[in-house]
C-alpha atoms as a PDB file:
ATOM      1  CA  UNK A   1       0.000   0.000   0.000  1.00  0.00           C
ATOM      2  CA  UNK A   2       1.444   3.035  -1.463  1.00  0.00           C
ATOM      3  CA  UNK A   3       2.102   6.224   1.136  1.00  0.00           C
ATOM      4  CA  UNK A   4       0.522   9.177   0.699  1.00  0.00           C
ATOM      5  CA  UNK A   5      -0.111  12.724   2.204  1.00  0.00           C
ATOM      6  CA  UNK A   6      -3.458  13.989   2.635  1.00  0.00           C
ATOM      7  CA  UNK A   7      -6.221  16.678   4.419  1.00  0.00           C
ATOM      8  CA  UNK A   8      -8.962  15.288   6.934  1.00  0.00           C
ATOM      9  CA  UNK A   9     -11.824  16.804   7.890  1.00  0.00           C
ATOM     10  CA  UNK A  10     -11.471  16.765  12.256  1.00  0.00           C
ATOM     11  CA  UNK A  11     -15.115  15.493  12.637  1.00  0.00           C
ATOM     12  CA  UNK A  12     -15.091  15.051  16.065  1.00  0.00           C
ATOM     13  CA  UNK A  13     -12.694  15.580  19.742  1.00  0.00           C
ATOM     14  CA  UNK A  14     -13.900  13.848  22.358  1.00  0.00           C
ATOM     15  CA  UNK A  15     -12.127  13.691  26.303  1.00  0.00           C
ATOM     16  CA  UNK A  16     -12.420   9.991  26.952  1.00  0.00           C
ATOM     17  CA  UNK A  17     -10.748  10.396  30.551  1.00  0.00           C
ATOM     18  CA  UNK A  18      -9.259  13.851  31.175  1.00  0.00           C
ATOM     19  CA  UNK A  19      -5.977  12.357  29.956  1.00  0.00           C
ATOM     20  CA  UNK A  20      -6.733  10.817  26.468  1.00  0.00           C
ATOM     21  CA  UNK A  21      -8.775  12.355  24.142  1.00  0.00           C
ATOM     22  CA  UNK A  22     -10.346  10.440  21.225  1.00  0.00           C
ATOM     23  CA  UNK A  23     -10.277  12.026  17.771  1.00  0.00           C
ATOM     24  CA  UNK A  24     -12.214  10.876  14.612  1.00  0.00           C
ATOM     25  CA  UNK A  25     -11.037  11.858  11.457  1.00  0.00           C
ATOM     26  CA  UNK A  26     -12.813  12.186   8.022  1.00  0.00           C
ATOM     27  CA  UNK A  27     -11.835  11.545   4.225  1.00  0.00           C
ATOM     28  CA  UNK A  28     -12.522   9.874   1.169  1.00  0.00           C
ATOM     29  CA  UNK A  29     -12.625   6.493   1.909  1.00  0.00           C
ATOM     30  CA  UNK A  30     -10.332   5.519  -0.812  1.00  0.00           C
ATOM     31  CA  UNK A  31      -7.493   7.727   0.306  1.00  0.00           C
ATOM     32  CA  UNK A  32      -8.334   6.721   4.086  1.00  0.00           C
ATOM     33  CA  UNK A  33      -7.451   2.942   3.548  1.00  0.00           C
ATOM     34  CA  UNK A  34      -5.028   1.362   6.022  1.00  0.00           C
ATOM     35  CA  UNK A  35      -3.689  -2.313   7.439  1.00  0.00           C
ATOM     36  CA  UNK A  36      -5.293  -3.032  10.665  1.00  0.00           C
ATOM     37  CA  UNK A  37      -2.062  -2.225  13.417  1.00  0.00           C
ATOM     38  CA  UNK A  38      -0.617   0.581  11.109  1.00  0.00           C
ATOM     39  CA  UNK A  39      -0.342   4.182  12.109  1.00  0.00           C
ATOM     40  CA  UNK A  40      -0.347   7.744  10.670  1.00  0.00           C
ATOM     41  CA  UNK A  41       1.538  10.609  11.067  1.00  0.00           C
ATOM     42  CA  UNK A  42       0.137  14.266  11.831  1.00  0.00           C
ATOM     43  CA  UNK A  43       1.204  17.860  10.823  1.00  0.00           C
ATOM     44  CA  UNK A  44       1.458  19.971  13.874  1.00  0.00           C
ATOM     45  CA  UNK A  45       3.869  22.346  11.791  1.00  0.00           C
ATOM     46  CA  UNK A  46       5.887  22.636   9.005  1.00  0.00           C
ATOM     47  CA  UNK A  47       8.597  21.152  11.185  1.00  0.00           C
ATOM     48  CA  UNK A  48       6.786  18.285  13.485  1.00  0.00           C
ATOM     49  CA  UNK A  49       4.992  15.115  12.791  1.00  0.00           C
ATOM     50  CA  UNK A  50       3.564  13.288  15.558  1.00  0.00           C
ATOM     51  CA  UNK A  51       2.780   9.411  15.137  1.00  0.00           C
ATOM     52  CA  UNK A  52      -0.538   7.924  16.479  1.00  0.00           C
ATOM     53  CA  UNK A  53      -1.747   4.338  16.265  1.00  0.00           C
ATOM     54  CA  UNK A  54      -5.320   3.908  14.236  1.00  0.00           C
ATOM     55  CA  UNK A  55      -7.557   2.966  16.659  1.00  0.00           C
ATOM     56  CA  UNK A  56     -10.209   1.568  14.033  1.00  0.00           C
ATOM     57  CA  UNK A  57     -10.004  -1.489  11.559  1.00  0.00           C
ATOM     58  CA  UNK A  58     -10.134  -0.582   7.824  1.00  0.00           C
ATOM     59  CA  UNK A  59     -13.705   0.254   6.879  1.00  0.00           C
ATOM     60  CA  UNK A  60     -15.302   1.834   3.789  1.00  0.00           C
ATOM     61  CA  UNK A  61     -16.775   4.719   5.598  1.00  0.00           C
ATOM     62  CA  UNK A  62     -13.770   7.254   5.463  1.00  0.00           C
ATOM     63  CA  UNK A  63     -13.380   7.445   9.233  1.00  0.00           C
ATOM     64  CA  UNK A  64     -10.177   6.947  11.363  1.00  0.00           C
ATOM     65  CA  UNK A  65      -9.872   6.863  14.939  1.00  0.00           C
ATOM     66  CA  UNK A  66      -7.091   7.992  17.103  1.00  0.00           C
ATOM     67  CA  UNK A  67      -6.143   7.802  21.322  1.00  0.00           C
ATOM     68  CA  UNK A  68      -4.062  10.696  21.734  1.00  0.00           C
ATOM     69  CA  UNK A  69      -2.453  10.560  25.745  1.00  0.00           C
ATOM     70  CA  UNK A  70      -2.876  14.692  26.805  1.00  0.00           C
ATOM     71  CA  UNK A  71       0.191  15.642  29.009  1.00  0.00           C
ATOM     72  CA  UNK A  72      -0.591  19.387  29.893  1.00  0.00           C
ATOM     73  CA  UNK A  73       3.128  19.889  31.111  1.00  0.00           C
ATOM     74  CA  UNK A  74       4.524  18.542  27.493  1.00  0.00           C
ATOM     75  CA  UNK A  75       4.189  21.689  25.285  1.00  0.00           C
ATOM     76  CA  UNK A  76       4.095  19.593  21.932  1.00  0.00           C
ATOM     77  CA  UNK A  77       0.839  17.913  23.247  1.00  0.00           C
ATOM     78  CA  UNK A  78      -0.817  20.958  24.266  1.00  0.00           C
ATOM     79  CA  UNK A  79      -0.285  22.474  20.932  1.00  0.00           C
ATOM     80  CA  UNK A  80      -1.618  19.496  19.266  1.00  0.00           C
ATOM     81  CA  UNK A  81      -4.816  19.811  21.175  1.00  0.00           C
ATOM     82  CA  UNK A  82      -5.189  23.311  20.782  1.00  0.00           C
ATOM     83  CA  UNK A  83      -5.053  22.631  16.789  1.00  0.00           C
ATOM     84  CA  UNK A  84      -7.296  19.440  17.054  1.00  0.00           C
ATOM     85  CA  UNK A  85      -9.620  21.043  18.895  1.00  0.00           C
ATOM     86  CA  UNK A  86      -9.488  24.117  16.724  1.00  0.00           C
ATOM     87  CA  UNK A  87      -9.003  23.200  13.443  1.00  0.00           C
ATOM     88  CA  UNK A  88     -11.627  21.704  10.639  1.00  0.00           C
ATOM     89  CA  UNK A  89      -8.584  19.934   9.234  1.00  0.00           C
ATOM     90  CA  UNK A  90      -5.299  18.644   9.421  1.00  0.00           C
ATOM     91  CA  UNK A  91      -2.973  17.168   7.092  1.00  0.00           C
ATOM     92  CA  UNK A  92      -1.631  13.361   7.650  1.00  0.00           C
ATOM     93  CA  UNK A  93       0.666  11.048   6.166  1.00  0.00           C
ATOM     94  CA  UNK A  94      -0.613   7.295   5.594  1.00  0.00           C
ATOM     95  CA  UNK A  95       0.627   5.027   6.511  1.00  0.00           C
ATOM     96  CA  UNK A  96       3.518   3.587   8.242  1.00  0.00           C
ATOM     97  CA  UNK A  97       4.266   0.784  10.210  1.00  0.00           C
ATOM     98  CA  UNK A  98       4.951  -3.358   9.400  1.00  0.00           C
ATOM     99  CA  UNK A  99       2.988  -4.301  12.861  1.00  0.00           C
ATOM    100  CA  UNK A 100      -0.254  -5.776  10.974  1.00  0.00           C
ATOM    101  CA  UNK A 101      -2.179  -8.546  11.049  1.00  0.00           C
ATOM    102  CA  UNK A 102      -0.735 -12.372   8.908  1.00  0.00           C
ATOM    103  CA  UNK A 103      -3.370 -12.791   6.435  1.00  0.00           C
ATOM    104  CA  UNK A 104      -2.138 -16.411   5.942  1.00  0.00           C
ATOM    105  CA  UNK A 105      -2.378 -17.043   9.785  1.00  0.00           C
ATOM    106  CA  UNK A 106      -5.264 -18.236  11.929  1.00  0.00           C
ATOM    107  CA  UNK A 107      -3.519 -18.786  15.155  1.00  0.00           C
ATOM    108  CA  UNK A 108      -4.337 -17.810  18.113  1.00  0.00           C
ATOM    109  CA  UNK A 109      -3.493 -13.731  19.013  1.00  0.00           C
ATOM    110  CA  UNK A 110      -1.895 -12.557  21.722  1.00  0.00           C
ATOM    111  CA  UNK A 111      -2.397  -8.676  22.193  1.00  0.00           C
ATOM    112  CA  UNK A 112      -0.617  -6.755  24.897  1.00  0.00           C
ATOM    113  CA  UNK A 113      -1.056  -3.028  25.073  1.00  0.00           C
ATOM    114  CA  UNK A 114      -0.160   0.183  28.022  1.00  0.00           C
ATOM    115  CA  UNK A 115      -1.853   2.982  28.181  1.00  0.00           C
ATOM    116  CA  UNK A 116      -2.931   4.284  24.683  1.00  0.00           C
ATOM    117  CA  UNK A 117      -0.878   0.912  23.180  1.00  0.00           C
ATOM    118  CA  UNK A 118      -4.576   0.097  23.258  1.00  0.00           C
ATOM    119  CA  UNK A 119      -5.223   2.052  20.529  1.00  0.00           C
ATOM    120  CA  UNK A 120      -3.313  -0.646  18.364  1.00  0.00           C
ATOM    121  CA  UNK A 121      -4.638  -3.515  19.603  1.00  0.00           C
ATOM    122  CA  UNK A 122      -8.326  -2.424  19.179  1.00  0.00           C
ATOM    123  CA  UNK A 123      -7.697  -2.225  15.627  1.00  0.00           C
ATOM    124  CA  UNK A 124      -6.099  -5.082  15.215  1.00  0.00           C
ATOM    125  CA  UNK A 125      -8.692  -7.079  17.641  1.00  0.00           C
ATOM    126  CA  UNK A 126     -11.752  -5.635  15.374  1.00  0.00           C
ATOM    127  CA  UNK A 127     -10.292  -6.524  11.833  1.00  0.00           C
ATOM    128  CA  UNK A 128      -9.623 -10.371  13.697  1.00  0.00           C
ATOM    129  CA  UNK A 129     -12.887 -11.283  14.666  1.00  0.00           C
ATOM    130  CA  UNK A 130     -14.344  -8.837  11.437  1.00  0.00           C
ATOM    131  CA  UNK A 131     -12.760 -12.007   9.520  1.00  0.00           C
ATOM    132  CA  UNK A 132     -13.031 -14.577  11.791  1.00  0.00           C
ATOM    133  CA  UNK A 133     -15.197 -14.206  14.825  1.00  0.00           C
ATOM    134  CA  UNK A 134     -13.989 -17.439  16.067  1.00  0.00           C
ATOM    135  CA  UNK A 135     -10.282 -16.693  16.508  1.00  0.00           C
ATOM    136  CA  UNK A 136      -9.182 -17.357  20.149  1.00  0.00           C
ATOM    137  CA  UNK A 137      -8.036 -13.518  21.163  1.00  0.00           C
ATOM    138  CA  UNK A 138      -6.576 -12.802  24.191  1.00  0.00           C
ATOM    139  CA  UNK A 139      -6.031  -8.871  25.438  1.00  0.00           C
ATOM    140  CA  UNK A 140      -3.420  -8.012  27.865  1.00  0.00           C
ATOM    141  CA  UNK A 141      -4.363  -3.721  28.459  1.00  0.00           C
ATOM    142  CA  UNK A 142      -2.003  -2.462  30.954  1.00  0.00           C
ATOM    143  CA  UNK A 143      -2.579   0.877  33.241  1.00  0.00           C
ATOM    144  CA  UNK A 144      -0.976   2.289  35.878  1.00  0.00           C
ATOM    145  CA  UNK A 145      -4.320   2.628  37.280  1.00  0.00           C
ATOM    146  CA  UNK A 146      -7.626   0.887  36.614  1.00  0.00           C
ATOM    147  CA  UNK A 147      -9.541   4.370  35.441  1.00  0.00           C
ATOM    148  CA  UNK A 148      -6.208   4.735  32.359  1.00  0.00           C
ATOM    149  CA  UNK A 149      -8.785   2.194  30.867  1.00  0.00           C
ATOM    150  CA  UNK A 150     -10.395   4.269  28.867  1.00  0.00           C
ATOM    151  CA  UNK A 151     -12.222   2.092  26.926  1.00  0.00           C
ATOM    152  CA  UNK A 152     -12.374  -0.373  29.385  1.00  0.00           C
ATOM    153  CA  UNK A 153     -16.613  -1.491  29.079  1.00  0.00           C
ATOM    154  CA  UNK A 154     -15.395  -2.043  24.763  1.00  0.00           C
ATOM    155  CA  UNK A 155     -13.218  -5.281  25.570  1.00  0.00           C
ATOM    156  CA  UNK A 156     -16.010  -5.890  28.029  1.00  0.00           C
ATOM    157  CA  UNK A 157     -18.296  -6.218  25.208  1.00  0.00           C
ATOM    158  CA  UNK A 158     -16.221  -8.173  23.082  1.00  0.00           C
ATOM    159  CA  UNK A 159     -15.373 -10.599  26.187  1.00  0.00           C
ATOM    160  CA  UNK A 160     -19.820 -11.072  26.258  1.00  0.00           C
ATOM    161  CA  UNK A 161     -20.388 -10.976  22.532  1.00  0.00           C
ATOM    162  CA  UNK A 162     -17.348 -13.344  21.313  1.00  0.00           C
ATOM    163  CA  UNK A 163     -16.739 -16.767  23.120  1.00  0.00           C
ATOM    164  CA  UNK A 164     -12.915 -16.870  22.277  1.00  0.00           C
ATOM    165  CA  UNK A 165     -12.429 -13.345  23.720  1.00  0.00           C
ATOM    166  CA  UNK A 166     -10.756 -12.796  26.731  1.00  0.00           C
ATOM    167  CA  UNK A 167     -10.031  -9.716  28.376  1.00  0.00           C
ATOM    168  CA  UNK A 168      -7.314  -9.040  31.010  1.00  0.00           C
ATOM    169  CA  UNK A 169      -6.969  -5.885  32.726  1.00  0.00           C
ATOM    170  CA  UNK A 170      -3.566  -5.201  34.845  1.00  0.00           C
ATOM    171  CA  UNK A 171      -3.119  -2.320  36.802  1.00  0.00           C
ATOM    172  CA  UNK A 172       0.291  -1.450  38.788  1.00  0.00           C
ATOM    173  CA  UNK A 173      -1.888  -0.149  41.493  1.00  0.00           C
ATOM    174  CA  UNK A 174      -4.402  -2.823  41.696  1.00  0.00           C
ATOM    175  CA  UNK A 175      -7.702  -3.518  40.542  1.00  0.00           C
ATOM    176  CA  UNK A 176     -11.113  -2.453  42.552  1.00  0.00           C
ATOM    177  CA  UNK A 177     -13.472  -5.631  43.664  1.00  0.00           C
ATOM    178  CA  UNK A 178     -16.037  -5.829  41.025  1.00  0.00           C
ATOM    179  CA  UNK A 179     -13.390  -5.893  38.112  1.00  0.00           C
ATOM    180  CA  UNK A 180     -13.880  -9.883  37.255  1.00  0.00           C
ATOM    181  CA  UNK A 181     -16.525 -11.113  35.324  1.00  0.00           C
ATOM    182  CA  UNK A 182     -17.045 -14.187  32.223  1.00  0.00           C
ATOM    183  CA  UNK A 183     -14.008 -13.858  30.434  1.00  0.00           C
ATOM    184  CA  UNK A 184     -12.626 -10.802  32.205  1.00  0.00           C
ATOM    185  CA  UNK A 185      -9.982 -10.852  34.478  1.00  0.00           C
ATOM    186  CA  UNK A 186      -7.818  -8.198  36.572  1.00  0.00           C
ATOM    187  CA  UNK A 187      -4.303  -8.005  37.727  1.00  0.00           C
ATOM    188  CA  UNK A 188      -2.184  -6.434  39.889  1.00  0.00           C
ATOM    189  CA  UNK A 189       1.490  -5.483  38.814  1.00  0.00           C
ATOM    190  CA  UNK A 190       3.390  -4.824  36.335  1.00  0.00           C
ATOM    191  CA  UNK A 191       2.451  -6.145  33.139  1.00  0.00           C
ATOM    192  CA  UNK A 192       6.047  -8.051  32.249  1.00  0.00           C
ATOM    193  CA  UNK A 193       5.422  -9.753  35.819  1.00  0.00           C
ATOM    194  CA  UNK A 194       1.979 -10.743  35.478  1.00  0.00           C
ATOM    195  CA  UNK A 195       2.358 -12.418  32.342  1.00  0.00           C
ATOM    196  CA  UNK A 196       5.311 -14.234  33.532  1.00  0.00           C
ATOM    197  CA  UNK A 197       3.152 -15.602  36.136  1.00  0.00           C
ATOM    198  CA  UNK A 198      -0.347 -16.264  34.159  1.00  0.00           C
ATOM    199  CA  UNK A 199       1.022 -17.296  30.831  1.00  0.00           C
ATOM    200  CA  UNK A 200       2.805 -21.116  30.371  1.00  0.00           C
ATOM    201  CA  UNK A 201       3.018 -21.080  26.602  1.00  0.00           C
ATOM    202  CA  UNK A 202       2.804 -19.228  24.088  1.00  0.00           C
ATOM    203  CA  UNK A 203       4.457 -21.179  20.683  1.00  0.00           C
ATOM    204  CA  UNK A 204       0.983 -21.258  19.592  1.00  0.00           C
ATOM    205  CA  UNK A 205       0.417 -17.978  19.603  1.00  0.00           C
ATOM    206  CA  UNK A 206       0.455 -14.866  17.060  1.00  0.00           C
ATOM    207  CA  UNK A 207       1.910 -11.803  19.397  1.00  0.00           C
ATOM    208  CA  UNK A 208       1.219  -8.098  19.088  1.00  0.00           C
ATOM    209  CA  UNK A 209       2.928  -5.839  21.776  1.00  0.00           C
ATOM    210  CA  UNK A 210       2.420  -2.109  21.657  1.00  0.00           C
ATOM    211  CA  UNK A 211       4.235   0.200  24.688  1.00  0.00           C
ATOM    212  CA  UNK A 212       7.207   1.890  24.978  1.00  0.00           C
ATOM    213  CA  UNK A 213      10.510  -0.061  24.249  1.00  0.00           C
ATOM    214  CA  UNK A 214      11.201  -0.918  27.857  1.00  0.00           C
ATOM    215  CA  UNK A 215       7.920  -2.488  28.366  1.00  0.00           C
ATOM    216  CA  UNK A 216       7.511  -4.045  24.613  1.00  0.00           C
ATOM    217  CA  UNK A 217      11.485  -5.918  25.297  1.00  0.00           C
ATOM    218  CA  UNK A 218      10.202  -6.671  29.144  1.00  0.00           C
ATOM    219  CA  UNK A 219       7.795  -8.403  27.964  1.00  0.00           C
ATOM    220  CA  UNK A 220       9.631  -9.972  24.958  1.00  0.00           C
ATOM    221  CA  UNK A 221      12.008 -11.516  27.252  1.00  0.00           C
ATOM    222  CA  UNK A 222       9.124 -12.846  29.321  1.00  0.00           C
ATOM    223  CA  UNK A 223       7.493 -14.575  26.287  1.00  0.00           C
ATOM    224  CA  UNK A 224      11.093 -15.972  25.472  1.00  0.00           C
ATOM    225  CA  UNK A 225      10.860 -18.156  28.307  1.00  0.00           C
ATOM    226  CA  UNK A 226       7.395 -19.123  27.318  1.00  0.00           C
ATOM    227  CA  UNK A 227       8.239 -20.559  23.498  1.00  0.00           C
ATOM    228  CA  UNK A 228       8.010 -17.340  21.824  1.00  0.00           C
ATOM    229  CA  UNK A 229       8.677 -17.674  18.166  1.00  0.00           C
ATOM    230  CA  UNK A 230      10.616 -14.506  16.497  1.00  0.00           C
ATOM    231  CA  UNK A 231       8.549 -15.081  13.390  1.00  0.00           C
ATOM    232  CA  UNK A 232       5.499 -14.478  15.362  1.00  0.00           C
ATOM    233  CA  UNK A 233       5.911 -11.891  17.401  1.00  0.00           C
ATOM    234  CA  UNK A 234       4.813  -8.068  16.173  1.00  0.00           C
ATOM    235  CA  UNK A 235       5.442  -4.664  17.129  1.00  0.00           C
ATOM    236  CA  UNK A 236       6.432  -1.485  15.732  1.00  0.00           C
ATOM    237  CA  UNK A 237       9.390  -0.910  18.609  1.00  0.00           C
ATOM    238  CA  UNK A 238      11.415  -3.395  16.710  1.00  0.00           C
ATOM    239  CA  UNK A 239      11.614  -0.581  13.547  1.00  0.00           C
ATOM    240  CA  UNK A 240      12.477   2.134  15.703  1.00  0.00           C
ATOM    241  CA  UNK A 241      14.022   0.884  18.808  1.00  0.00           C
ATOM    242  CA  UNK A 242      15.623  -2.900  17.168  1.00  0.00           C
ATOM    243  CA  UNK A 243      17.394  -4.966  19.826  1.00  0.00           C
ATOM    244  CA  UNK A 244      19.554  -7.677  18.473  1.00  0.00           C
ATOM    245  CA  UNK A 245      19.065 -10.355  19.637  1.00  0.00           C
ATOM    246  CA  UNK A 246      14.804  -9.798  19.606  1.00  0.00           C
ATOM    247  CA  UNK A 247      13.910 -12.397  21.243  1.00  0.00           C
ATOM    248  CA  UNK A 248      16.617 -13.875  23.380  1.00  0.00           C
ATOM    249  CA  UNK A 249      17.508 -17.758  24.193  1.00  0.00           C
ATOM    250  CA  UNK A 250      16.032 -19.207  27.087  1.00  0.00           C
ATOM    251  CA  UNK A 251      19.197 -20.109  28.168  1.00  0.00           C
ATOM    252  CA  UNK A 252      20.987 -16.252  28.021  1.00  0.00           C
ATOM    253  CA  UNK A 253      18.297 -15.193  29.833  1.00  0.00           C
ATOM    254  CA  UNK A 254      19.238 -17.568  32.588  1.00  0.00           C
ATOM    255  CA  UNK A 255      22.912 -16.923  32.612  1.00  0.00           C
ATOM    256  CA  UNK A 256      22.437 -12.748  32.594  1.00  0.00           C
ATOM    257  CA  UNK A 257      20.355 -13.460  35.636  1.00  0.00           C
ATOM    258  CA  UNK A 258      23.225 -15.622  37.383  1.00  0.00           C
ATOM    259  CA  UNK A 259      26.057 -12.713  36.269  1.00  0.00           C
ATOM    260  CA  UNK A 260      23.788 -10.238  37.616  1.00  0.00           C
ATOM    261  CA  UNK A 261      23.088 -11.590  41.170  1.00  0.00           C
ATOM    262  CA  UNK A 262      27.021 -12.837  41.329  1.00  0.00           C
ATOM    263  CA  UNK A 263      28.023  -9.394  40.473  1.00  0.00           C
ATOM    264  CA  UNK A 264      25.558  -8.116  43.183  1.00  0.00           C
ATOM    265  CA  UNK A 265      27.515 -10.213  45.918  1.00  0.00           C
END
């Protein structure tokens, strides 16, 4: 898919929590087309693009959705909402990124996001079970606290709606009672830690990881342990932030830890 600079119509800012707004943009459905997992790139000035995840799966109806995190102290951010808010338009770029969905696979997905990572994984999670609403999906979204779910009652639906849906929700400062429900389940800690004690394998799986680098490798190493294929693991980090090795030997893993704690003595 060929990439291409173009004008959207801002249809719509909405404040999902007071820290992430959600933005819907507007074009010609042709020139909005996109991968599910991909993400776009928007003009703040002549001088600054700012990347965003698409939030929705490819559709025909010329809409894109966006999570944009709102950090009042960041002066970049405030701009950009001043001009969202502000604006009837705004020029992107479509579309970058390699972190899309296998159309030749129909193994199970694994789907970790933090924070607005989310964004990601929603579309990728809606153009899945668009095409299959069978595939076994399960959705790591990771918080620091349980209201950074923003979207937290969508995942809820697709837990109720889709019997191979399951939703997990981990916050680092702990979940309220009530969280729990058919197919939705809460965690406290830190999302590399909680998967290293919920998950036992994970060979089977297709992997999408969306976070910053320190997270997305945390939890690489993690899923190392776990049978995690390089093939078949996904995430846009590896473009910008590449590691070599990306996905470590079980074994390394085990000796770093050993060197650590002996140098520690």
């Amino acid at each position: 898919m060929s990439s291409r600079t173009l004008t959207c119509r801002v249809a719509e800012v909405e404040d999902l929590t007071p820290d992430v707004m959600g933005v819907r943009l507007e074009g010609r459905s042709e020139a909005m087309d996109h991968e599910a997992g991909q993400y776009l790139q928007l003009k703040l000035d002549d001088d600054t693009w700012v990347p965003f995840s698409i939030a929705s799966a490819p559709n025909e109806d010329g809409v894109l959705e966006l999570h944009i995190q709102h950090w009042p102290e960041r002066r970049n951010t405030a701009r950009l909402r001043e001009h969202l808010v502000e604006a009837q338009q705004v020029t992107v770029h479509l579309c970058n990124g390699d972190c899309m969905l296998d159309p030749d696979s129909h193994r199970p997905l694994l789907l970790v996001g933090a924070g607005t990572g989310f964004a990601q994984m929603k579309a990728l999670a809606e153009a899945a079970l668009l095409d299959d609403a069978q595939r076994h999906v399960e959705l790591w979204w990771a918080a620091r606290e349980r209201r950074d779910l923003y979207l937290e009652s969508l995942p809820r639906k697709w837990a109720a709606e889709y019997p191979s849906v399951h939703f997990h929700g981990v916050s680092e400062l702990g979940m309220h009672d009530g969280f729990d429900d058919d197919a939705v389940t809460g965690h406290h800690g830190r999302i590399d830690q909680v998967l290293a004690s919920q998950l036992d394998d994970v060979s089977g799986y297709d992997v999408y990881l969306c976070g910053s680098p320190g997270m997305v490798y945390a939890c690489v190493d993690v899923l190392a342990s776990l049978g995690l294929s390089e093939n078949r693991v996904f995430s846009d980090v590896f473009s910008y932030a590449p590691r070599d090795p990306l996905v470590p030997v079980v074994g390394s893993l085990v000796k770093n830890d050993s060197e650590t704690k002996g140098e520690g003595c």
